[in-house]
PDB file of N, CA and C in Angstrom:
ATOM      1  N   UNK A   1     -19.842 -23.147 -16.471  1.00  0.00           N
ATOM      2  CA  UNK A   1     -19.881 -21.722 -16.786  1.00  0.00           C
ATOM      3  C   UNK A   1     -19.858 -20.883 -15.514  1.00  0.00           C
ATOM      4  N   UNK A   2     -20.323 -21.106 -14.623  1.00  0.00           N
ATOM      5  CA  UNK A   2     -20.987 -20.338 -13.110  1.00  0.00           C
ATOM      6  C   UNK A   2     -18.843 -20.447 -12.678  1.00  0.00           C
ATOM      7  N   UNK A   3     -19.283 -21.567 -12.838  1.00  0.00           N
ATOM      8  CA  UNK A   3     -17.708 -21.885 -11.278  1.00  0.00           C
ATOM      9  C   UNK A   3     -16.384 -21.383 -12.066  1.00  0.00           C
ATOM     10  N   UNK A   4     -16.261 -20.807 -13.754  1.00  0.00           N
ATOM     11  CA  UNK A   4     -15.622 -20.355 -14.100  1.00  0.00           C
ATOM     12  C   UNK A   4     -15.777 -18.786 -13.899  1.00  0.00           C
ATOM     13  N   UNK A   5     -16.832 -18.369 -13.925  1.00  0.00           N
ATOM     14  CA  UNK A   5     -16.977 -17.453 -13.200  1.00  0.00           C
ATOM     15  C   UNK A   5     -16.996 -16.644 -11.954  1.00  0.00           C
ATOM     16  N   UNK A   6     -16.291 -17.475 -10.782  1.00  0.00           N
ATOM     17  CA  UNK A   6     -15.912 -17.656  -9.888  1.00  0.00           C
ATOM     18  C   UNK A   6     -14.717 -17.547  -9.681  1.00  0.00           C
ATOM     19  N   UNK A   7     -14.329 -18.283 -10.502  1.00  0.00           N
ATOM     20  CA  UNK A   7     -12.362 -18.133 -10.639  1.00  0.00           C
ATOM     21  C   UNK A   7     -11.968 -17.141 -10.772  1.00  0.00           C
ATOM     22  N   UNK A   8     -12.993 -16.433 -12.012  1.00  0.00           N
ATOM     23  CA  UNK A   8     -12.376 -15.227 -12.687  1.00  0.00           C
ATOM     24  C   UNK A   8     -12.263 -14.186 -11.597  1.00  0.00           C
ATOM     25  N   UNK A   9     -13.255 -13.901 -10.684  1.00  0.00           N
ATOM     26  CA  UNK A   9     -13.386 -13.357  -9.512  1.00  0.00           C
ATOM     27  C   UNK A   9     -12.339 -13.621  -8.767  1.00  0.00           C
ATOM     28  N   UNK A  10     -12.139 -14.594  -8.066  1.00  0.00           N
ATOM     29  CA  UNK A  10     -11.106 -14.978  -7.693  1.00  0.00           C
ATOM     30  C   UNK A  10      -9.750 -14.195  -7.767  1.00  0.00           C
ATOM     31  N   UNK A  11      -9.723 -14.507  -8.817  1.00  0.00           N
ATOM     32  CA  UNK A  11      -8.188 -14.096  -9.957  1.00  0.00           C
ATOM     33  C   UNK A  11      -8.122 -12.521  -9.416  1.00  0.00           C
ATOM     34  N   UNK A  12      -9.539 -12.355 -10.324  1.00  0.00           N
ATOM     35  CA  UNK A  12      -8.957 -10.651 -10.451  1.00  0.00           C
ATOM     36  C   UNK A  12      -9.262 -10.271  -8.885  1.00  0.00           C
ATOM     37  N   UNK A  13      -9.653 -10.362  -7.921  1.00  0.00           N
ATOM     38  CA  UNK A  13      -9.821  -9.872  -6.552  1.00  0.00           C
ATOM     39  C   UNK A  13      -8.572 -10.184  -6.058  1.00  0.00           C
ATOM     40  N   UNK A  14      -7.641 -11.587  -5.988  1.00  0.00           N
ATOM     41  CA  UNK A  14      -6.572 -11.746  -5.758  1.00  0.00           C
ATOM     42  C   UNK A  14      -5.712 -10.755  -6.441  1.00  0.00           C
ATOM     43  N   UNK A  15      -5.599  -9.871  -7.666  1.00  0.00           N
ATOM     44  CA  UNK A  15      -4.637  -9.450  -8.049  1.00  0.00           C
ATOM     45  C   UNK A  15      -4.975  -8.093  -7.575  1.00  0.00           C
ATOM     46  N   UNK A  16      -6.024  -7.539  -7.484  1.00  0.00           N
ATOM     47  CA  UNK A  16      -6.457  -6.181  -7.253  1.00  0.00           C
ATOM     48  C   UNK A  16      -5.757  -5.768  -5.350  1.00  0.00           C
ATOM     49  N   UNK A  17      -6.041  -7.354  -4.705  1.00  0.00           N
ATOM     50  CA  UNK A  17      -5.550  -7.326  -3.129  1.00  0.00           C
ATOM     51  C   UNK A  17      -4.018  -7.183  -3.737  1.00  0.00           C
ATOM     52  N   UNK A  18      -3.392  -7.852  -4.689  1.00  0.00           N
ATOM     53  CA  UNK A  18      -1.612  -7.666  -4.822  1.00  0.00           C
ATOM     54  C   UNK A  18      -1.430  -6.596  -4.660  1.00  0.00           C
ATOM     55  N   UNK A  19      -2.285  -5.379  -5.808  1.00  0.00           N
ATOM     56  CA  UNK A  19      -1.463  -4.429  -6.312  1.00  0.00           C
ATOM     57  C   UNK A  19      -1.798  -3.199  -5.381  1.00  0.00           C
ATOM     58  N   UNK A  20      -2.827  -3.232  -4.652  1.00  0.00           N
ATOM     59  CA  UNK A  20      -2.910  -2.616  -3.077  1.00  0.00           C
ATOM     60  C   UNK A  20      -1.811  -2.613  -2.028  1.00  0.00           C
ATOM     61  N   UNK A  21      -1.528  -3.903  -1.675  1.00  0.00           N
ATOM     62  CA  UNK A  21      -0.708  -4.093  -0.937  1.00  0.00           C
ATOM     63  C   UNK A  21       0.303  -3.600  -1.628  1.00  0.00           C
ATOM     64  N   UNK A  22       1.635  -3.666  -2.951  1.00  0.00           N
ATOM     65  CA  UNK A  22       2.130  -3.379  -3.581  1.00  0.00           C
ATOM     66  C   UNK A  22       2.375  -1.773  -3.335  1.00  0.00           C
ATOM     67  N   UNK A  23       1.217  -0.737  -3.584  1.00  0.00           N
ATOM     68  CA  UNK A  23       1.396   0.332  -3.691  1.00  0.00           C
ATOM     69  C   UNK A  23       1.337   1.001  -2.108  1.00  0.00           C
ATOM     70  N   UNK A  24       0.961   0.003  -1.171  1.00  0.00           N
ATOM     71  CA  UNK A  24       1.176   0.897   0.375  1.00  0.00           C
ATOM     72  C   UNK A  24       2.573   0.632   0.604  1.00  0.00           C
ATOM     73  N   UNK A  25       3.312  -1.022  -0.242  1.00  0.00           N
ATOM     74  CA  UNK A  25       4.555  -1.215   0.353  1.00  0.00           C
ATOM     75  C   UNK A  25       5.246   0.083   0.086  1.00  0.00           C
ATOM     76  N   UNK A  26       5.165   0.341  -1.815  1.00  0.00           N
ATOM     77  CA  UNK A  26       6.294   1.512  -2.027  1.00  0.00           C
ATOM     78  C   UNK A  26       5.767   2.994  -1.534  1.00  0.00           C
ATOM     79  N   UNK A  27       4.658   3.046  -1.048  1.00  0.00           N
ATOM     80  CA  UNK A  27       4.302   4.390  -0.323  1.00  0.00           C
ATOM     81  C   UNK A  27       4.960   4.572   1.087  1.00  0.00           C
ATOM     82  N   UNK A  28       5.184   3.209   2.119  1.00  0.00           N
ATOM     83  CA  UNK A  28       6.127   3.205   3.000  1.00  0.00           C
ATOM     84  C   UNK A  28       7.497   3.334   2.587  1.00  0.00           C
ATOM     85  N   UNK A  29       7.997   2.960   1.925  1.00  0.00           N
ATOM     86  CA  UNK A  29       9.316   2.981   1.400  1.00  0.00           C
ATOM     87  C   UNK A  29       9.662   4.190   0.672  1.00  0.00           C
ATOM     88  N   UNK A  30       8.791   5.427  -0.095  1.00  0.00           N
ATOM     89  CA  UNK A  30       9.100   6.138  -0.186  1.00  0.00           C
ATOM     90  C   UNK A  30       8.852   7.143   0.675  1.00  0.00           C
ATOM     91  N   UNK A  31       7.954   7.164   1.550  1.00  0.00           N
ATOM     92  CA  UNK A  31       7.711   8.125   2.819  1.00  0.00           C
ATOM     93  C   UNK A  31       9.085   7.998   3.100  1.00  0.00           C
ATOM     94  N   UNK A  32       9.205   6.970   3.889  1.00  0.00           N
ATOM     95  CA  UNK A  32      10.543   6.563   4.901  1.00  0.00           C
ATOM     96  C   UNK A  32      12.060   7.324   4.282  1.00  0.00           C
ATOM     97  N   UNK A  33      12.327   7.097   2.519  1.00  0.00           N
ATOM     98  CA  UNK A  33      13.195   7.658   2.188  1.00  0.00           C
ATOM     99  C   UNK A  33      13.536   8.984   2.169  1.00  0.00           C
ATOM    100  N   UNK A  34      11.968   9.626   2.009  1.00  0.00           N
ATOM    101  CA  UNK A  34      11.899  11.109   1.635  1.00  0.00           C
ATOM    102  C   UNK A  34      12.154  11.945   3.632  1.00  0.00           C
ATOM    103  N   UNK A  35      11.844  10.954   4.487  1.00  0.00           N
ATOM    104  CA  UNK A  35      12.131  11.474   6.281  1.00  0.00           C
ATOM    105  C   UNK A  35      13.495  10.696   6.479  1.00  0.00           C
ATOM    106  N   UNK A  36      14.270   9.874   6.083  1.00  0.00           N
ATOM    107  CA  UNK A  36      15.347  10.076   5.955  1.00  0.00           C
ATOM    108  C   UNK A  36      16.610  11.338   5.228  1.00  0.00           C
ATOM    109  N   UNK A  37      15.918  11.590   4.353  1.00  0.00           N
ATOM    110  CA  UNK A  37      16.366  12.535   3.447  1.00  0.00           C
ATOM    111  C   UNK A  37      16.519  13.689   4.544  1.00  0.00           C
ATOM    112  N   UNK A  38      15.123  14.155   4.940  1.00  0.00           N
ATOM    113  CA  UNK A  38      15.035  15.520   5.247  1.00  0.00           C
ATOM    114  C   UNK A  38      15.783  15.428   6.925  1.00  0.00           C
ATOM    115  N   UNK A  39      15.906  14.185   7.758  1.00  0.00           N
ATOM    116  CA  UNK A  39      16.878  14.674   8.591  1.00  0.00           C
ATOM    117  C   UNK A  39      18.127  14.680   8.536  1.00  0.00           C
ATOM    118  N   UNK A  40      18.199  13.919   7.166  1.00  0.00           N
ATOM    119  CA  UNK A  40      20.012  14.441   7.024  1.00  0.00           C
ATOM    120  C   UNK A  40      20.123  15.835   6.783  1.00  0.00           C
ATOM    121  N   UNK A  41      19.114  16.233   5.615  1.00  0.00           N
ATOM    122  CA  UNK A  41      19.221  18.154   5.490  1.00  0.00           C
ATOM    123  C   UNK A  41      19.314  18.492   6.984  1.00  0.00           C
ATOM    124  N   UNK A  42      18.726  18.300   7.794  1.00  0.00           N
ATOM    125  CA  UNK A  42      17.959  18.830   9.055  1.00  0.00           C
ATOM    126  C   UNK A  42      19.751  19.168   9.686  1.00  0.00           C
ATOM    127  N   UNK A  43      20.267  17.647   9.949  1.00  0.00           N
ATOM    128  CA  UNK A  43      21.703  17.529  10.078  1.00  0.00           C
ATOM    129  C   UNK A  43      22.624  18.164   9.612  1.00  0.00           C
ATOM    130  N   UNK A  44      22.894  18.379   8.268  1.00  0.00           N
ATOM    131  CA  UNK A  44      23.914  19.445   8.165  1.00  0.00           C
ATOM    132  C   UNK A  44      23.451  20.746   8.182  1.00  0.00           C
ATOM    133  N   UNK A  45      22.488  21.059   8.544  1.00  0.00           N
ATOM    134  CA  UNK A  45      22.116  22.354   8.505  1.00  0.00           C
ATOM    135  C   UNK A  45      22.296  22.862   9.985  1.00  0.00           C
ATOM    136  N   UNK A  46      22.680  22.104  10.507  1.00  0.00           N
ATOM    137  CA  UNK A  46      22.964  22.052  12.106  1.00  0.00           C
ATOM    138  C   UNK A  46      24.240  22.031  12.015  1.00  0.00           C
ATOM    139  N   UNK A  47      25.086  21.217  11.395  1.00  0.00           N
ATOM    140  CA  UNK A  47      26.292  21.279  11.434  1.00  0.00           C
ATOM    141  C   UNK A  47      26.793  22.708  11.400  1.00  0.00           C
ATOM    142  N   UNK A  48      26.413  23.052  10.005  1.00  0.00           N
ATOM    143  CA  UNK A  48      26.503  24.107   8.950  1.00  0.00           C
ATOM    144  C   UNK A  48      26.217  25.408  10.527  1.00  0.00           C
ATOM    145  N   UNK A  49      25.622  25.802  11.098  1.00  0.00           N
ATOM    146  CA  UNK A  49      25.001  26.528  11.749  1.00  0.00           C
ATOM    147  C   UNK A  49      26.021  26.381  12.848  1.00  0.00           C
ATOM    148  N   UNK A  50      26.434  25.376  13.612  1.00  0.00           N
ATOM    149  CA  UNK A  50      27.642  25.350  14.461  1.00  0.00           C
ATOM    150  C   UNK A  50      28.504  25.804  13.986  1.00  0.00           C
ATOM    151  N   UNK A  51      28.937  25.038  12.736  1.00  0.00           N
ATOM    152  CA  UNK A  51      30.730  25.679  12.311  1.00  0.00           C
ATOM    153  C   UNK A  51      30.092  27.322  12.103  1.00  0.00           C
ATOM    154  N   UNK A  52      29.298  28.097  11.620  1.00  0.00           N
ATOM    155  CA  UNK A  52      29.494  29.335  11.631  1.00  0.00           C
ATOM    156  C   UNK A  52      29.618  30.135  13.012  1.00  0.00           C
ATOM    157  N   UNK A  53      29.041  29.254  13.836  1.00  0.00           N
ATOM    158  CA  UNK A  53      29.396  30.096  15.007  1.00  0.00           C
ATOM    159  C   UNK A  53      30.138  29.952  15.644  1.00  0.00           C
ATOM    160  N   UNK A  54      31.255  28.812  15.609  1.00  0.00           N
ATOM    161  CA  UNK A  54      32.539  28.920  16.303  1.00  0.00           C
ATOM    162  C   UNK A  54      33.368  29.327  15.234  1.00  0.00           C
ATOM    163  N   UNK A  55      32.848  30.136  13.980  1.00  0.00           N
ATOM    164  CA  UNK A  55      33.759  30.923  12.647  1.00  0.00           C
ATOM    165  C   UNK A  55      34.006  32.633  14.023  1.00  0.00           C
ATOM    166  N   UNK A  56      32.446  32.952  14.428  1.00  0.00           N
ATOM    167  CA  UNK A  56      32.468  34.642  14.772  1.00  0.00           C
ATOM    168  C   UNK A  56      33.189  34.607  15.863  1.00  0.00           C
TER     169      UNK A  56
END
């Protein structure tokens, strides 16, 4: 009874460490996408800002 109770611990502490790790992976992965994102805006908005001034 005891050492099954142990496992169970086990188990669920092992899965609780998964789904931690799990949610920092996709918190890096969506940081990273969302600062990719914004220096491409960053980028054509630079572009965008050159071509108007070799427009005047």
């Amino acid at each position: 009874m005891f050492s099954n109770d142990i496992g169970i611990t086990i188990v669920v502490t092992t899965l609780l460490i998964l789904l931690l790790v799990a949610v920092v992976i996709i918190t890096v992965f969506v940081s990273n996408k969302r600062h990719v994102q914004q220096e491409m805006k960053m980028a054509q908005l630079l572009l965008d800002y050159e071509k108007d001034l070799r427009q005047v």
